[in-house]
PDB file of N, CA and C in Angstrom:
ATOM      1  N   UNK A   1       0.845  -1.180   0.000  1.00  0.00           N
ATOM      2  CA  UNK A   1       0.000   0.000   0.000  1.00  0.00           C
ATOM      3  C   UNK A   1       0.884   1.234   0.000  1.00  0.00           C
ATOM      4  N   UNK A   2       0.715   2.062  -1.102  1.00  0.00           N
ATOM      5  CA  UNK A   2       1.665   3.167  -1.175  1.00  0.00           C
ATOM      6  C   UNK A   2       1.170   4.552  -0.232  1.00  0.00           C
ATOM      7  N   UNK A   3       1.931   4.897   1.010  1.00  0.00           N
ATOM      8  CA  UNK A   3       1.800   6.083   1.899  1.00  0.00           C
ATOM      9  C   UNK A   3       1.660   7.510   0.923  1.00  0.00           C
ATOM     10  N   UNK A   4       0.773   8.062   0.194  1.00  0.00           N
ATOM     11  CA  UNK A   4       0.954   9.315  -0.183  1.00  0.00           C
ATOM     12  C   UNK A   4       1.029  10.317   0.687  1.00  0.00           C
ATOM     13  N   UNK A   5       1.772  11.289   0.533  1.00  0.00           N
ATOM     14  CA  UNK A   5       2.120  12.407   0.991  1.00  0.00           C
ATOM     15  C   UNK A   5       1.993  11.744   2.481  1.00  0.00           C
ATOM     16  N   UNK A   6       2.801  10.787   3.008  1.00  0.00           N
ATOM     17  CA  UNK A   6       2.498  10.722   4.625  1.00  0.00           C
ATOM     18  C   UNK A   6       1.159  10.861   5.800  1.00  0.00           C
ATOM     19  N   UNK A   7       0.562  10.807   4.759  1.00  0.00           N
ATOM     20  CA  UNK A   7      -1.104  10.125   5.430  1.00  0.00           C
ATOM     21  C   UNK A   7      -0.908   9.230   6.406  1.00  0.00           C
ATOM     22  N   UNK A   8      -0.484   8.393   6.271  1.00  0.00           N
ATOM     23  CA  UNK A   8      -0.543   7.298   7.892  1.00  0.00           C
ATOM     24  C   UNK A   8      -0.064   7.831   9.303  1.00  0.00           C
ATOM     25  N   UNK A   9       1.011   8.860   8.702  1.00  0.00           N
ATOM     26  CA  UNK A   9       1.798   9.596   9.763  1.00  0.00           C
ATOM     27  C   UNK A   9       0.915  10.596  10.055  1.00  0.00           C
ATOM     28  N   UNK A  10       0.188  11.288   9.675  1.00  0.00           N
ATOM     29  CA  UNK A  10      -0.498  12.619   9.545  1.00  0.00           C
ATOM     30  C   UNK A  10      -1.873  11.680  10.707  1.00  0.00           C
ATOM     31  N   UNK A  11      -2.488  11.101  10.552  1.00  0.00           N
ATOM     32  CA  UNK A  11      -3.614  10.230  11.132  1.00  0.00           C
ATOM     33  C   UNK A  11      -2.955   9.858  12.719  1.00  0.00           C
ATOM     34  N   UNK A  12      -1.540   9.070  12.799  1.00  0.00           N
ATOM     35  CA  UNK A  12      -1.354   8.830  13.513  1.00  0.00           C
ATOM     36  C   UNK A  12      -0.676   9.882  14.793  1.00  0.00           C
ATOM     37  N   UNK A  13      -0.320  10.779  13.919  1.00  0.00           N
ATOM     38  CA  UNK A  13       0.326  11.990  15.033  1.00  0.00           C
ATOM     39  C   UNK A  13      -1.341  12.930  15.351  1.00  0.00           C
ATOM     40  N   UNK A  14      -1.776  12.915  14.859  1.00  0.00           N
ATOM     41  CA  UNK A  14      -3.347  13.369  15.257  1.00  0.00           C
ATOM     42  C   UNK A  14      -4.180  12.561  16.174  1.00  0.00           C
ATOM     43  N   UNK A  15      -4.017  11.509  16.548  1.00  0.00           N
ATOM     44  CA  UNK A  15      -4.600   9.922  17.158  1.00  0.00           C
ATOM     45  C   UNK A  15      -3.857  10.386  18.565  1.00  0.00           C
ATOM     46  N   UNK A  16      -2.775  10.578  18.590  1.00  0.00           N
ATOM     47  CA  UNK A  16      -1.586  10.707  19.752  1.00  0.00           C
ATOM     48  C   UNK A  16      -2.270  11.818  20.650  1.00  0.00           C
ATOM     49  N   UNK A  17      -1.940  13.047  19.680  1.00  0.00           N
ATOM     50  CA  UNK A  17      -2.365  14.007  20.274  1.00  0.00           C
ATOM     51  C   UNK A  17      -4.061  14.660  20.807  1.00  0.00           C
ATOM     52  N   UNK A  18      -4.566  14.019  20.109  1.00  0.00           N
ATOM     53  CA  UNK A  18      -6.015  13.609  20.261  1.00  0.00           C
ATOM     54  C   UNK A  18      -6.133  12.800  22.403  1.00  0.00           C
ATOM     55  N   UNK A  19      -5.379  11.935  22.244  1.00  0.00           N
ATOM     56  CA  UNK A  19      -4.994  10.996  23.151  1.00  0.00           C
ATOM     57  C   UNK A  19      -4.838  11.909  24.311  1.00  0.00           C
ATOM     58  N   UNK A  20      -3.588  12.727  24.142  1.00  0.00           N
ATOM     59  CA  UNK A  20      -2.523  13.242  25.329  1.00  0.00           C
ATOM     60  C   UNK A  20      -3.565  14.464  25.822  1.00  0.00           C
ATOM     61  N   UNK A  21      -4.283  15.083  24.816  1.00  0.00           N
ATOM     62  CA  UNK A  21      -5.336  16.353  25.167  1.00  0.00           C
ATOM     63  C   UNK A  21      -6.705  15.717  25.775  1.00  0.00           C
ATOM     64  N   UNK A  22      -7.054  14.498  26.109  1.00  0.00           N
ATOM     65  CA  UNK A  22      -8.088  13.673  26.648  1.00  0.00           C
ATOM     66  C   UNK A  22      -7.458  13.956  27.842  1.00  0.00           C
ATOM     67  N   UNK A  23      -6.105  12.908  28.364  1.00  0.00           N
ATOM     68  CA  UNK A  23      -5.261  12.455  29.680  1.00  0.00           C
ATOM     69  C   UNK A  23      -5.229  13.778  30.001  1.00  0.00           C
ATOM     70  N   UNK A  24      -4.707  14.913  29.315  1.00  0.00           N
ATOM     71  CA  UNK A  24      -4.985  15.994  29.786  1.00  0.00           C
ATOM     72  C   UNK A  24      -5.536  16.642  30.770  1.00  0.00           C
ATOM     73  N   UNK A  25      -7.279  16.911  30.336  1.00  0.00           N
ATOM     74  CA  UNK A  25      -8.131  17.386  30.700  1.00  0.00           C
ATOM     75  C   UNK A  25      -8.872  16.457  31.498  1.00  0.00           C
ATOM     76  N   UNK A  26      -8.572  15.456  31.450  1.00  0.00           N
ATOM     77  CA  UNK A  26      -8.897  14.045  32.351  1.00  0.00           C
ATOM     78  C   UNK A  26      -7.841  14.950  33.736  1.00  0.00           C
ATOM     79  N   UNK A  27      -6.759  15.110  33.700  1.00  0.00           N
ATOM     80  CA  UNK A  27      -6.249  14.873  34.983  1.00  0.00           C
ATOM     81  C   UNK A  27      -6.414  16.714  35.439  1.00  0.00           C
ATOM     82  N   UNK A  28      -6.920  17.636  34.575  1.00  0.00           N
ATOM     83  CA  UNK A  28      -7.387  18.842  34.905  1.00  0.00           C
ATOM     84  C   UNK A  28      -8.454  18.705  36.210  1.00  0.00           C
ATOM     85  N   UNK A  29      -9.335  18.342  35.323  1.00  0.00           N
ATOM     86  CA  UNK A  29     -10.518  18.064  35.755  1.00  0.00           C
ATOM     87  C   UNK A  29     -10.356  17.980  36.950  1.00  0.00           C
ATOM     88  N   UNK A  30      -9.842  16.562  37.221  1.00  0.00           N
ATOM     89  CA  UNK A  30      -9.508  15.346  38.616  1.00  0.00           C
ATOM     90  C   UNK A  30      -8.901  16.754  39.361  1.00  0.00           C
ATOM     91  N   UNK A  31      -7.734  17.268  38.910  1.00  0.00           N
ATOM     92  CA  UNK A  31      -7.298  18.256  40.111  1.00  0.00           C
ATOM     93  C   UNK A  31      -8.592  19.143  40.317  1.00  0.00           C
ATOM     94  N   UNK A  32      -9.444  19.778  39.595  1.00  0.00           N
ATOM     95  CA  UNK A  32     -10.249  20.971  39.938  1.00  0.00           C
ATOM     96  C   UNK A  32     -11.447  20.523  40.964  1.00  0.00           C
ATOM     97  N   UNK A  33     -11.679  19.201  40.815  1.00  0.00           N
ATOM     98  CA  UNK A  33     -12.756  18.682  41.412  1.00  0.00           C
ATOM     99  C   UNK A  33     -12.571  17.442  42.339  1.00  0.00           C
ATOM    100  N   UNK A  34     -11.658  17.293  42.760  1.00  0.00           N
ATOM    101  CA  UNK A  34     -11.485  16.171  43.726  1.00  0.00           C
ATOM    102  C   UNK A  34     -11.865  16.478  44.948  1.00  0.00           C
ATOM    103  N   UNK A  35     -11.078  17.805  45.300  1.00  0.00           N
ATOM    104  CA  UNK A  35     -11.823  18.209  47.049  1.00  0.00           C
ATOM    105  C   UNK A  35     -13.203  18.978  46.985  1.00  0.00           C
ATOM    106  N   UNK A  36     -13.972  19.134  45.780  1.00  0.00           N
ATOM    107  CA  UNK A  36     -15.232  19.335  45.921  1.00  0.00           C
ATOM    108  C   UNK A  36     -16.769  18.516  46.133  1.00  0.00           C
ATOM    109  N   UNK A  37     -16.145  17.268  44.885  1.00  0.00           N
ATOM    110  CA  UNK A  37     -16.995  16.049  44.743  1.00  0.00           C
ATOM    111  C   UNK A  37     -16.005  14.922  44.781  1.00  0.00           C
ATOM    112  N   UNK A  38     -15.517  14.656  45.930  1.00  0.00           N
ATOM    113  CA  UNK A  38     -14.685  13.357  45.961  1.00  0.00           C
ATOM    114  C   UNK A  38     -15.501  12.061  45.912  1.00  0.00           C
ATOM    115  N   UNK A  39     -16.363  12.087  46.049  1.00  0.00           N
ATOM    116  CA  UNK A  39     -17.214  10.444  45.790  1.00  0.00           C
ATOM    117  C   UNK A  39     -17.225  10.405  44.340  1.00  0.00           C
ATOM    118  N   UNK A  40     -17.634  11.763  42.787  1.00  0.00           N
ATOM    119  CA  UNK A  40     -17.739  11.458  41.731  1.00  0.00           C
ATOM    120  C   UNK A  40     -16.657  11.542  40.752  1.00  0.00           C
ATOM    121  N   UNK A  41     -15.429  12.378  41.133  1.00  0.00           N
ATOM    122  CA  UNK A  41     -13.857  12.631  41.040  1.00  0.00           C
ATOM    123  C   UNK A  41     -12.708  12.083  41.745  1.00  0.00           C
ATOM    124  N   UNK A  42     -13.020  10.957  42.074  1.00  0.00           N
ATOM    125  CA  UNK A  42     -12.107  10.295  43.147  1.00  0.00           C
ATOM    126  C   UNK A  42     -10.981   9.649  42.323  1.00  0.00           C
ATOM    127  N   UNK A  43     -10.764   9.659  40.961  1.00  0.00           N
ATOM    128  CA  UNK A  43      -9.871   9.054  39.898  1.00  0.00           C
ATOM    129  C   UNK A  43      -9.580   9.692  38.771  1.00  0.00           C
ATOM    130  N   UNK A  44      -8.446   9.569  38.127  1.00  0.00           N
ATOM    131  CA  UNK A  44      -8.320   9.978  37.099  1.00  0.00           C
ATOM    132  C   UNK A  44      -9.215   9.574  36.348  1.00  0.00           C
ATOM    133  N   UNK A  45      -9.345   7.717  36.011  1.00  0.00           N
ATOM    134  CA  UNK A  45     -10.249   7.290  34.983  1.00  0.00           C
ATOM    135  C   UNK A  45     -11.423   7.644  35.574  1.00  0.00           C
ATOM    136  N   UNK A  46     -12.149   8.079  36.345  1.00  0.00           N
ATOM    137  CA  UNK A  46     -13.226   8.558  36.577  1.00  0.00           C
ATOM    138  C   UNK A  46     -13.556  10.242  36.455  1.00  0.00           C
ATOM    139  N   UNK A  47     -12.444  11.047  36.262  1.00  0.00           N
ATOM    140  CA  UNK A  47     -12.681  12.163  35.386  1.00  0.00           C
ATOM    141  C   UNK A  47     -12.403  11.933  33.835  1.00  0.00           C
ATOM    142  N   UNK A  48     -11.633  11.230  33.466  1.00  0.00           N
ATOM    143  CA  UNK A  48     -11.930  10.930  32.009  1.00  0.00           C
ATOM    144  C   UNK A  48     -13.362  10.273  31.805  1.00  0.00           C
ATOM    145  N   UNK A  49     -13.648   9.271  32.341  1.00  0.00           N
ATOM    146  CA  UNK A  49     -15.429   9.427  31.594  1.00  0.00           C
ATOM    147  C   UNK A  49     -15.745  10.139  31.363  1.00  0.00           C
ATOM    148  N   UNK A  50     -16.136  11.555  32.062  1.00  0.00           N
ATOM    149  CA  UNK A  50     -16.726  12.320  32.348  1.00  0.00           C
ATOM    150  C   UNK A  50     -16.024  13.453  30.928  1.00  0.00           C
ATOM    151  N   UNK A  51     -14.718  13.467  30.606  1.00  0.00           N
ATOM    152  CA  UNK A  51     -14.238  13.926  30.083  1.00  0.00           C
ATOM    153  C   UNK A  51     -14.514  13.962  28.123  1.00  0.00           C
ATOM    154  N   UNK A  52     -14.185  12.344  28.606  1.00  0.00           N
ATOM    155  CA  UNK A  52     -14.921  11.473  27.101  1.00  0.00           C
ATOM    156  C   UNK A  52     -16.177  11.933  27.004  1.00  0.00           C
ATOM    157  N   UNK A  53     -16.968  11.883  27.574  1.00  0.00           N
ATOM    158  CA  UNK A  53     -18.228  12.006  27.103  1.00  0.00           C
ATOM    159  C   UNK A  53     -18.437  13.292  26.643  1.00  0.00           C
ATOM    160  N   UNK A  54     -17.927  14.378  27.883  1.00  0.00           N
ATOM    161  CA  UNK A  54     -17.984  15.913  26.807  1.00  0.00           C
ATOM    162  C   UNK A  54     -17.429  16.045  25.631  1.00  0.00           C
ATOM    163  N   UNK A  55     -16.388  15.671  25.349  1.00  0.00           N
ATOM    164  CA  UNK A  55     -16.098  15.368  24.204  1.00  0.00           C
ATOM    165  C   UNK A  55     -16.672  14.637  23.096  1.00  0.00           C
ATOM    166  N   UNK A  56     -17.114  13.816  22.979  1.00  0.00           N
ATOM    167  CA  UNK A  56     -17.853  12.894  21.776  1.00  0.00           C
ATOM    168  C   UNK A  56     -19.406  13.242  21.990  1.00  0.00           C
ATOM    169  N   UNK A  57     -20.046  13.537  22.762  1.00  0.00           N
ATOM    170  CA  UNK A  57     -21.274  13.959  23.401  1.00  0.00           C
ATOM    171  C   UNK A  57     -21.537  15.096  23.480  1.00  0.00           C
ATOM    172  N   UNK A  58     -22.627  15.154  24.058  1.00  0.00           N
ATOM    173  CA  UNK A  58     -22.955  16.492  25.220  1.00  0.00           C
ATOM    174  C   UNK A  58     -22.330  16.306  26.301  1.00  0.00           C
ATOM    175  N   UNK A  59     -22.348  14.909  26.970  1.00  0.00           N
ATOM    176  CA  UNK A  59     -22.187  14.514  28.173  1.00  0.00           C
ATOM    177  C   UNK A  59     -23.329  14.457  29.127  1.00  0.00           C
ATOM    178  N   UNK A  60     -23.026  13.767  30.020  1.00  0.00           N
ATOM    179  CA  UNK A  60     -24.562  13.039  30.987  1.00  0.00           C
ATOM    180  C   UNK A  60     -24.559  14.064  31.993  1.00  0.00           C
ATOM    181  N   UNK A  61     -25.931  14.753  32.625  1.00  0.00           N
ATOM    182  CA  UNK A  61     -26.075  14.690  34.237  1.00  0.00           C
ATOM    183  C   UNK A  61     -25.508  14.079  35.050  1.00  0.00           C
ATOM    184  N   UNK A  62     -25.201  13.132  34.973  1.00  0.00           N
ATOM    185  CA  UNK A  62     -24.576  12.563  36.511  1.00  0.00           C
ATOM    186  C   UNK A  62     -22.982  12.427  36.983  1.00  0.00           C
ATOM    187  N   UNK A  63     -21.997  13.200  36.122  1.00  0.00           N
ATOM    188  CA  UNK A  63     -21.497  13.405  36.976  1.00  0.00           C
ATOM    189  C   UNK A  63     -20.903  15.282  35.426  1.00  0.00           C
ATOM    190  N   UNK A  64     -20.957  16.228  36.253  1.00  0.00           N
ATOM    191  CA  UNK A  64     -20.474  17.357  36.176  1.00  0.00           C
ATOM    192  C   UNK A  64     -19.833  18.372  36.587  1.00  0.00           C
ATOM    193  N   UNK A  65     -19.006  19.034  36.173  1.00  0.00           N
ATOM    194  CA  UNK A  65     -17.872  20.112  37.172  1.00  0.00           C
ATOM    195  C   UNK A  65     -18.758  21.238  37.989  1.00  0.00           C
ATOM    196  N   UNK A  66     -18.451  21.032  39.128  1.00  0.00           N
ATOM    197  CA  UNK A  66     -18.657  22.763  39.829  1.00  0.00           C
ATOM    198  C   UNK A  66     -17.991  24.031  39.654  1.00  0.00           C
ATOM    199  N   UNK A  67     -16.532  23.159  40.353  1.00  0.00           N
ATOM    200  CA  UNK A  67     -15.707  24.508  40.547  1.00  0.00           C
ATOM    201  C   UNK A  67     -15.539  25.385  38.963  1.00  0.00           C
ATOM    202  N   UNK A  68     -15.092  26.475  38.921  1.00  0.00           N
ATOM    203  CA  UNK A  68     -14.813  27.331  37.367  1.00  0.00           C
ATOM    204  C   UNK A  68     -13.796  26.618  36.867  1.00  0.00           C
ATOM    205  N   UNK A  69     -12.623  26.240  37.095  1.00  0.00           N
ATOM    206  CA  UNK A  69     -11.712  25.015  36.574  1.00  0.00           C
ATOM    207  C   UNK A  69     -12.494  24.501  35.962  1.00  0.00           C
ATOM    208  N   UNK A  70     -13.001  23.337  36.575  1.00  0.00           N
ATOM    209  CA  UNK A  70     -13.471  21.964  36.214  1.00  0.00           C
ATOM    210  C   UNK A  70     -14.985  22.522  34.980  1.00  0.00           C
ATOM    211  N   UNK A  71     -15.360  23.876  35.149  1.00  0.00           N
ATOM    212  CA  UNK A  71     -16.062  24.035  34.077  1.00  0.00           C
ATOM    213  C   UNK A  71     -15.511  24.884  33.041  1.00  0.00           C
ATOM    214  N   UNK A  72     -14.243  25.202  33.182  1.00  0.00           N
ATOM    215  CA  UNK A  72     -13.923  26.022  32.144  1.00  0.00           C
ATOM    216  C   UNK A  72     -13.195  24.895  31.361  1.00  0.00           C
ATOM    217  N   UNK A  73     -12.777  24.108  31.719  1.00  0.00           N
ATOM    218  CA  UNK A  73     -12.105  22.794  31.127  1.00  0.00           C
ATOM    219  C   UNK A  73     -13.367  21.743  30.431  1.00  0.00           C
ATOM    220  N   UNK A  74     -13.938  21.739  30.988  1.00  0.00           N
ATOM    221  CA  UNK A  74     -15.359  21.498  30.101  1.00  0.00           C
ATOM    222  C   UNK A  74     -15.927  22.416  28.674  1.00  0.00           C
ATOM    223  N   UNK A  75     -16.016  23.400  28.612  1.00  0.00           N
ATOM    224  CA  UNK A  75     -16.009  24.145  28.010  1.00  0.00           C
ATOM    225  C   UNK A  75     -14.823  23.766  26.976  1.00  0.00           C
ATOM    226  N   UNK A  76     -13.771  24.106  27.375  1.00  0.00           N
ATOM    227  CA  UNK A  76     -12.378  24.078  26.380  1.00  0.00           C
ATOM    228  C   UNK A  76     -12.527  22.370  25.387  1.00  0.00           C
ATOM    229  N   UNK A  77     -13.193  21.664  26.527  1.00  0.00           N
ATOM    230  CA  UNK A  77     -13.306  20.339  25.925  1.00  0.00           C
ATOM    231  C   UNK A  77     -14.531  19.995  24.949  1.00  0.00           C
ATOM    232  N   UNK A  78     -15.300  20.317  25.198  1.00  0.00           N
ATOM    233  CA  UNK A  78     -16.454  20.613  24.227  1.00  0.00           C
ATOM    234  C   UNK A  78     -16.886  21.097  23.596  1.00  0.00           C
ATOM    235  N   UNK A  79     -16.104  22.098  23.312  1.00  0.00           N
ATOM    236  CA  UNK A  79     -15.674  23.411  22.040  1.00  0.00           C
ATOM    237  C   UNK A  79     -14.768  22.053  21.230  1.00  0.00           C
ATOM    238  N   UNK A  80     -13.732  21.931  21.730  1.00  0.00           N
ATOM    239  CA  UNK A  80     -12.491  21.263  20.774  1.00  0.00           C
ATOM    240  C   UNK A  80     -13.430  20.090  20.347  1.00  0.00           C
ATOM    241  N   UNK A  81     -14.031  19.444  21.092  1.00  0.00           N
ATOM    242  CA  UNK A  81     -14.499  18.404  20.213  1.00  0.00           C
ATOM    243  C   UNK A  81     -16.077  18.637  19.373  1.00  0.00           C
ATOM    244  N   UNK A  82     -16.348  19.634  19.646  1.00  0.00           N
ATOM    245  CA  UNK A  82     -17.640  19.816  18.345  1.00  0.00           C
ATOM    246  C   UNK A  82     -16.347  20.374  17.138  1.00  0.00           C
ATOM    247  N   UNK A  83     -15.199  21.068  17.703  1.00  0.00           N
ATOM    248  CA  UNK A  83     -14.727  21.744  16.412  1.00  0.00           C
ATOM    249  C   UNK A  83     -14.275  20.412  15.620  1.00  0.00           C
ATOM    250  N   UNK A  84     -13.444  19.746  16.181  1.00  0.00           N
ATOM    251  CA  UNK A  84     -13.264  18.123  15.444  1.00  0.00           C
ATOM    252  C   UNK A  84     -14.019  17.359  15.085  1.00  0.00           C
ATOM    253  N   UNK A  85     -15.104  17.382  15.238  1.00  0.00           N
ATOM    254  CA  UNK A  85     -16.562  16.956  14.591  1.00  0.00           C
ATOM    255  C   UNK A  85     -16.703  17.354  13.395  1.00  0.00           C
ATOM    256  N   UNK A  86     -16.949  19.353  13.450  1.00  0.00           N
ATOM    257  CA  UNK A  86     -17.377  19.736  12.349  1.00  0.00           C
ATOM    258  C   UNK A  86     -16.189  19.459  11.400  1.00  0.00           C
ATOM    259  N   UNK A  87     -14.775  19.391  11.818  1.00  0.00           N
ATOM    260  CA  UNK A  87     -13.757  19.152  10.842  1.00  0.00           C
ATOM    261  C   UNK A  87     -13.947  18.042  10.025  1.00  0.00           C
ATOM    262  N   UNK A  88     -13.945  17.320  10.842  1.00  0.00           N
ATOM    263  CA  UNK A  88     -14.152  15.607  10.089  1.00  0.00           C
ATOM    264  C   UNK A  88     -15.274  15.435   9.115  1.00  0.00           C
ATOM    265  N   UNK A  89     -16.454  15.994   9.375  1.00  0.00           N
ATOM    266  CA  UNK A  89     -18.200  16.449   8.409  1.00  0.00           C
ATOM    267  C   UNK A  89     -17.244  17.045   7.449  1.00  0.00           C
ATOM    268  N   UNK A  90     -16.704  17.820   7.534  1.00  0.00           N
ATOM    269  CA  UNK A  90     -16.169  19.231   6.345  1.00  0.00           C
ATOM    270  C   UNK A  90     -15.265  18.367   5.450  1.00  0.00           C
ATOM    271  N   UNK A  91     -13.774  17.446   6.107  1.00  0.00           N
ATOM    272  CA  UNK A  91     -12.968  16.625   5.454  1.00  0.00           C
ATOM    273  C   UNK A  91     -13.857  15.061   4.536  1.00  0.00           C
ATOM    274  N   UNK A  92     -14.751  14.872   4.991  1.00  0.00           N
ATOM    275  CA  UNK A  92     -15.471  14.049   4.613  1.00  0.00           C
ATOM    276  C   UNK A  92     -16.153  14.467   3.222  1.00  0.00           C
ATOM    277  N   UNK A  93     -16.949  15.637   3.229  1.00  0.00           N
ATOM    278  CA  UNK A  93     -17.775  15.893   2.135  1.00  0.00           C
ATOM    279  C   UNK A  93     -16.444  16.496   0.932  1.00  0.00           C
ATOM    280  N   UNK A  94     -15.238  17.162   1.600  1.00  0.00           N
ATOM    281  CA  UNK A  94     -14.669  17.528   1.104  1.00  0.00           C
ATOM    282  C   UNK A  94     -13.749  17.061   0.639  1.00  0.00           C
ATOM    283  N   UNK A  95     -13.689  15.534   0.752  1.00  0.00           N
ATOM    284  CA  UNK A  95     -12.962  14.219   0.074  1.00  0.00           C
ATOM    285  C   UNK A  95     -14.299  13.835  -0.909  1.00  0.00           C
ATOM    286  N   UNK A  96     -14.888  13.259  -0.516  1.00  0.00           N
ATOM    287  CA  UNK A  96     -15.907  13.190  -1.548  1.00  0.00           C
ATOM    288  C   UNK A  96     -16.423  14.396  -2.497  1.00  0.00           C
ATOM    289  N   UNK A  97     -16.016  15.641  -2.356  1.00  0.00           N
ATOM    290  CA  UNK A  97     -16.317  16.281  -3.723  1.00  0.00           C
ATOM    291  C   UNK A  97     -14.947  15.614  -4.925  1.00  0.00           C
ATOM    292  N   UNK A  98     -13.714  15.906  -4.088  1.00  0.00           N
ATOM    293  CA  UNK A  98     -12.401  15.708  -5.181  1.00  0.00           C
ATOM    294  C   UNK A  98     -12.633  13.988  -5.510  1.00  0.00           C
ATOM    295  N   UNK A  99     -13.043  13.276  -5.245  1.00  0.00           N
ATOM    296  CA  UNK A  99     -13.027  11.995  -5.399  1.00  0.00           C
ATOM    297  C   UNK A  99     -13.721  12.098  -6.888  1.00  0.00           C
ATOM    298  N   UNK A 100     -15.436  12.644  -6.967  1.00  0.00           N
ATOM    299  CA  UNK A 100     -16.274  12.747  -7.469  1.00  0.00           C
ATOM    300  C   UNK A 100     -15.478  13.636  -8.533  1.00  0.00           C
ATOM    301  N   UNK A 101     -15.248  14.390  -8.401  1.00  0.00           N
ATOM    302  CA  UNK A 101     -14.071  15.446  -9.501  1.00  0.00           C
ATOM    303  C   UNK A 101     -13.251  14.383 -10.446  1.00  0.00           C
ATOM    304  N   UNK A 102     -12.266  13.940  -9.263  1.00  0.00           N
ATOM    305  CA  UNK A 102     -11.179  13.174  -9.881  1.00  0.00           C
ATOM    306  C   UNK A 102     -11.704  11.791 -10.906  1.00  0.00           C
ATOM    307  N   UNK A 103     -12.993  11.156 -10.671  1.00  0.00           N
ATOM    308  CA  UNK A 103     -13.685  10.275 -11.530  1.00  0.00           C
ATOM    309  C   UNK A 103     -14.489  10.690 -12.445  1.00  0.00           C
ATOM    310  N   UNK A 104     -14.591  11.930 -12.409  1.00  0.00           N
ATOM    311  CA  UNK A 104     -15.245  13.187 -14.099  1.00  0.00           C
ATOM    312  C   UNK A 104     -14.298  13.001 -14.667  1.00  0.00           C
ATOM    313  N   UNK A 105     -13.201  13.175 -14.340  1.00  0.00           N
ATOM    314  CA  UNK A 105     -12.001  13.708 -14.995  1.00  0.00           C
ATOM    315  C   UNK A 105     -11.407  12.619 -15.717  1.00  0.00           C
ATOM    316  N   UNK A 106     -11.641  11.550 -14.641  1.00  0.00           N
ATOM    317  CA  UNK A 106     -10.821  10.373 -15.473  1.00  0.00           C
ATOM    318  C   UNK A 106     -11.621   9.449 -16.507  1.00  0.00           C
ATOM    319  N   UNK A 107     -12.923   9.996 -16.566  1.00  0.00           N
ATOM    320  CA  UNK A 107     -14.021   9.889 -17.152  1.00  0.00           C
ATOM    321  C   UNK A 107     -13.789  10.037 -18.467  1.00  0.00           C
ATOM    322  N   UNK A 108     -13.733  11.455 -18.707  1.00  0.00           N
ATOM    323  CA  UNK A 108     -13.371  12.240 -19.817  1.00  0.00           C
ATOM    324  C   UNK A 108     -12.261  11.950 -20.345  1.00  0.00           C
ATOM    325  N   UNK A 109     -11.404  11.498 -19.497  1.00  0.00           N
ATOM    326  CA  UNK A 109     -10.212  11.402 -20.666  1.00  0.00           C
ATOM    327  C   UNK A 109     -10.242  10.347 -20.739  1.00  0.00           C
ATOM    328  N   UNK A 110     -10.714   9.124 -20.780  1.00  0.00           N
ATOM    329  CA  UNK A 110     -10.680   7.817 -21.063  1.00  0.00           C
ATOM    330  C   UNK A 110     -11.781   7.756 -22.279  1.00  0.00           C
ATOM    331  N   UNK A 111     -12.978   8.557 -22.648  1.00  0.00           N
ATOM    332  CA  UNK A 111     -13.468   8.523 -23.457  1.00  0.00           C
ATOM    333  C   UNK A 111     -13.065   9.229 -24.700  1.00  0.00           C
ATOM    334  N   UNK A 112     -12.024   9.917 -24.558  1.00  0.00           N
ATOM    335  CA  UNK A 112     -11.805  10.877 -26.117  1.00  0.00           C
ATOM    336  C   UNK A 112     -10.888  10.041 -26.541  1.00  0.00           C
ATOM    337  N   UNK A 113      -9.735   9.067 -25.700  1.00  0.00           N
ATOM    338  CA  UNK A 113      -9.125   7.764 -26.342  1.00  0.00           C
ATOM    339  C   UNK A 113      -9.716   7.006 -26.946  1.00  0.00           C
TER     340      UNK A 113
END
């Protein structure tokens, strides 16, 4: 399978960092809200749920930040991931226009041969 222009690398350094900005705001969180709600922040992986879900979600009622930290990091997290949403909608339609282009094209010139 031939790597054009470093696509596998480009996916995978985005995957990483995708990753490290989760653990991130996972261990934000955990600091902003541990001595407020220690029964629902008592873990890192238990502010990353909470984290994940703002991110790919809205995120649930049951467990949410109080302190301004723990909601401004919410915020920062649920901004970034609707913006990576709408990116991916935008890269999507916007692979499928050039795709659709690039098979006119190869259309046309296979028929005037």
């Amino acid at each position: 399978m031939k790597n054009s222009n470093g696509i596998l690398q480009k996916i995978l350094a985005f995957v990483i960092l995708l990753i490290v900005f989760l653990f991130f705001s996972a261990y934000c969180i955990y600091l902003f809200e541990r001595s407020e709600q220690p029964n629902l922040f008592h873990s890192i992986p238990a502010a990353l749920s909470s984290v994940f879900l703002t991110f790919f979600t809205v995120g649930y009622s049951d467990m949410y930040p109080i302190t301004f930290g723990g909601k401004f990091m919410s915020i920062i997290v649920a901004t970034i991931g609707n913006l990576i949403g709408i990116a991916c909608l935008i890269g999507l339609f916007w692979g499928t226009l050039r795709v659709g282009t690039f098979l006119r094209r190869s259309r046309v010139n296979l028929s005037k041969k």
